[in-house]
Protein backbone atom coordinates (compact mmCIF):
# COMPACT_ATOMS: atom_id res chain seq x y z
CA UNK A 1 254.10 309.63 125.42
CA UNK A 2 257.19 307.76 126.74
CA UNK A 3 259.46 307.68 123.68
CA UNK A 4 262.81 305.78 125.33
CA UNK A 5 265.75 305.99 128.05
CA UNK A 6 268.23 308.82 128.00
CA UNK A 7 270.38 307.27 131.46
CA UNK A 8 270.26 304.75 134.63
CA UNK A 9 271.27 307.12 137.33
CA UNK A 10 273.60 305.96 140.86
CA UNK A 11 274.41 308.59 142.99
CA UNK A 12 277.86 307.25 144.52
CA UNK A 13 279.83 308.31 148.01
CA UNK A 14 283.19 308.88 145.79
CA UNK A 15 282.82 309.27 142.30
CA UNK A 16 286.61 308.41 141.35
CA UNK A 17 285.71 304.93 143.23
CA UNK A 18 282.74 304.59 140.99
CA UNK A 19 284.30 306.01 137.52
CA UNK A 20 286.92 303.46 137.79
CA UNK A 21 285.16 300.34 138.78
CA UNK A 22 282.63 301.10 135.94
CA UNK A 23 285.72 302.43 133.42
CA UNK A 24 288.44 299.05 135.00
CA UNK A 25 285.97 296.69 135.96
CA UNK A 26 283.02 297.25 133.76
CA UNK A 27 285.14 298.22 130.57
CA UNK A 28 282.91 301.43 130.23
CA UNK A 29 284.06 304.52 128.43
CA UNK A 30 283.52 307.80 129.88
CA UNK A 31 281.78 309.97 127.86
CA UNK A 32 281.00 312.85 129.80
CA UNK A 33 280.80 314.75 133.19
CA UNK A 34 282.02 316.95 135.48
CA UNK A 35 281.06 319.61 138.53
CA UNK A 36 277.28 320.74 137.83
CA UNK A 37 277.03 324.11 140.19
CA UNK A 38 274.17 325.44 137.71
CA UNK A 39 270.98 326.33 139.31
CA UNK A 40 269.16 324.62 136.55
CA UNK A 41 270.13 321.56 138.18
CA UNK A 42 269.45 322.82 142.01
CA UNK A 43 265.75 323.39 140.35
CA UNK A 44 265.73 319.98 138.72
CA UNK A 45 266.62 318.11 141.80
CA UNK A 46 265.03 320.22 144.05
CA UNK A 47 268.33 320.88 146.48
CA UNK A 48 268.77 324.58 146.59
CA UNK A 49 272.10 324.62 147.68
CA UNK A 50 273.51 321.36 145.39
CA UNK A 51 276.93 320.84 143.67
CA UNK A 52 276.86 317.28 142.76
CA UNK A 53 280.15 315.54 140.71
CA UNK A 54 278.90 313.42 137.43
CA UNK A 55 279.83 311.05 135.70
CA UNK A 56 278.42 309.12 132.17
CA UNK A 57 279.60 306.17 130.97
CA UNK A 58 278.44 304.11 127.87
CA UNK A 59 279.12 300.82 126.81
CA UNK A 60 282.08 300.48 124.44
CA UNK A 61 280.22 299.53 121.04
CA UNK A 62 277.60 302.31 121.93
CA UNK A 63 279.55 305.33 123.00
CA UNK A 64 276.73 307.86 122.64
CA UNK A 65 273.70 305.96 120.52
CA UNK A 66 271.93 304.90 123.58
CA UNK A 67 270.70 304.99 126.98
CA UNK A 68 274.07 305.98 129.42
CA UNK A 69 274.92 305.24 133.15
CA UNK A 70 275.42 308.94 134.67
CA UNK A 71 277.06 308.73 138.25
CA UNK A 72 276.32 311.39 140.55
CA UNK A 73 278.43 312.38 143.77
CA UNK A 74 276.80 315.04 145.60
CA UNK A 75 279.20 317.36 147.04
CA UNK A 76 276.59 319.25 148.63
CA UNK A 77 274.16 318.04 150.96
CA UNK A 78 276.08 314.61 151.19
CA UNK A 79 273.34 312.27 152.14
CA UNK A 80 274.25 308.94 154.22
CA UNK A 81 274.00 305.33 152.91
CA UNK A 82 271.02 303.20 152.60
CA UNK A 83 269.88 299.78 152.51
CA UNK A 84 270.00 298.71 148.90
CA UNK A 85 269.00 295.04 149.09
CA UNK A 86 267.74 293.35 145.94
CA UNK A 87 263.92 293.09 148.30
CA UNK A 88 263.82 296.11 149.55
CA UNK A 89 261.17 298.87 148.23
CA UNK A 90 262.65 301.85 145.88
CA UNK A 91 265.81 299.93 145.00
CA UNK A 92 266.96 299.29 141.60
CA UNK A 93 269.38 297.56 139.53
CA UNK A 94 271.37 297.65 136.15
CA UNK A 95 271.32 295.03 133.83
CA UNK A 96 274.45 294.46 131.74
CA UNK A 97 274.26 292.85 128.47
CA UNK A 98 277.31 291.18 127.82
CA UNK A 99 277.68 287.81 124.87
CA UNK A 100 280.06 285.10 126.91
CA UNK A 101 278.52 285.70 130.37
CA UNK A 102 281.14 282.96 131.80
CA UNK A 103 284.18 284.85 130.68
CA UNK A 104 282.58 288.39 132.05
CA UNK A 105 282.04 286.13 134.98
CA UNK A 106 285.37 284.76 135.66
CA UNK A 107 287.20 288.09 134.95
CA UNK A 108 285.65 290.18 137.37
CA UNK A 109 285.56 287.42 139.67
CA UNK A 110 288.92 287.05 139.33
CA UNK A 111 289.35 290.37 140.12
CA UNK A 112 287.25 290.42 143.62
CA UNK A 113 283.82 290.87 142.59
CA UNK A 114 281.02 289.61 144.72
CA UNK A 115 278.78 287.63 143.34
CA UNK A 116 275.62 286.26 144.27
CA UNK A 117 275.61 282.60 142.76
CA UNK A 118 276.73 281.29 139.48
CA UNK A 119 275.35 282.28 136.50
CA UNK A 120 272.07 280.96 136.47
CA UNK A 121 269.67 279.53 133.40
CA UNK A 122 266.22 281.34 132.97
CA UNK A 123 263.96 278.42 133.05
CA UNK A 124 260.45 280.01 131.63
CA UNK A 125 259.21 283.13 130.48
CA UNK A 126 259.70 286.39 127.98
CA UNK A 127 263.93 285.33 128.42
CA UNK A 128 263.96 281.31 128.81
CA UNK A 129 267.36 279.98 128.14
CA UNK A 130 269.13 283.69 129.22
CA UNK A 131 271.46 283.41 131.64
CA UNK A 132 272.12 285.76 134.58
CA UNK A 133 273.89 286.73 137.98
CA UNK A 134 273.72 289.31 140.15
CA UNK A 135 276.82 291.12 142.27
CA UNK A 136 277.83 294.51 143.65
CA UNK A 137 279.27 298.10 142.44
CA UNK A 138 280.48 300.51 144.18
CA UNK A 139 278.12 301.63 147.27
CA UNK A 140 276.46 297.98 146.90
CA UNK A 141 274.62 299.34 143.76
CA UNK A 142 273.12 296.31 142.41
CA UNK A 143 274.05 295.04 139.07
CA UNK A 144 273.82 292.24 136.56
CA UNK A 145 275.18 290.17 133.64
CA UNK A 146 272.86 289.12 131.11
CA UNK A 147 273.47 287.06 128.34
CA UNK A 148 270.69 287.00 126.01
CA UNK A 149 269.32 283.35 125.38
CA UNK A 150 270.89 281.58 121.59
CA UNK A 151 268.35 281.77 119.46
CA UNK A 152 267.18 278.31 118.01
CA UNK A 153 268.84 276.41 114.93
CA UNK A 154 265.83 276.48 112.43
């Protein structure tokens, strides 16, 4: 039985690109990481010659309660780039949760993030009246903000 989420997992071209758009940008705290040479990991992943770089970073107000991004540059065998379009098969995203999605918006936008539109209203379903955007990380990883919709006066 399924039980939760331990971490989201990216694996990045530069990790010190990644760690500081997530630690800058993002407002993440690092929590964890380093050079994993262990064979335990070569047998997890199934590389037999793998050094990989991580990273973990946790939201601020949850530095090690919950589920964590973990960033992964592998140092050995690089791989190349691929297509990681929202529509494309086998690609994934990371939803943020942040409370004033405008003022996450216009920061990072200020800052040259990418965005897709606008925060947008959810008009109908489980999360009518969130609002949410997409934009880009760091090798076009696909992310977005997510503000949770108010919950009515009663």
């Amino acid at each position: 039985m399924i039980t939760g989420f331990i971490h989201f997992s990216f694996t990045v071209s530069d990790l010190e690109q990644a760690e500081s758009f997530f630690a800058e940008m993002l407002q993440m705290k690092k929590v964890g990481g380093g050079i994993y040479d262990f064979e335990y990991i070569r047998n997890v992943i199934g590389y037999p010659d793998a050094v990989l770089k991580l990273a973990f970073f946790a939201p601020q107000q949850n530095e090690t309660g919950g589920p964590l991004v973990e960033l992964i540059e592998y140092v050995r065998p690089q791989g190349v780039p691929t297509d990681t379009e929202t529509n494309r098969p086998g690609n994934a995203h990371l939803c943020l949760e942040v409370d004033e999605i405008y003022v996450e918006y216009d920061r990072l936008k200020a800052r040259g993030v990418q965005f897709k539109s606008v925060p947008q209203e959810v008009m109908f379903g489980l999360n009518k009246g969130a609002k949410a955007v997409y934009f880009d990380g760091p090798d076009n990883i696909k992310l977005e903000l997510y503000q949770r919709a108010l919950a009515p006066n009663t």
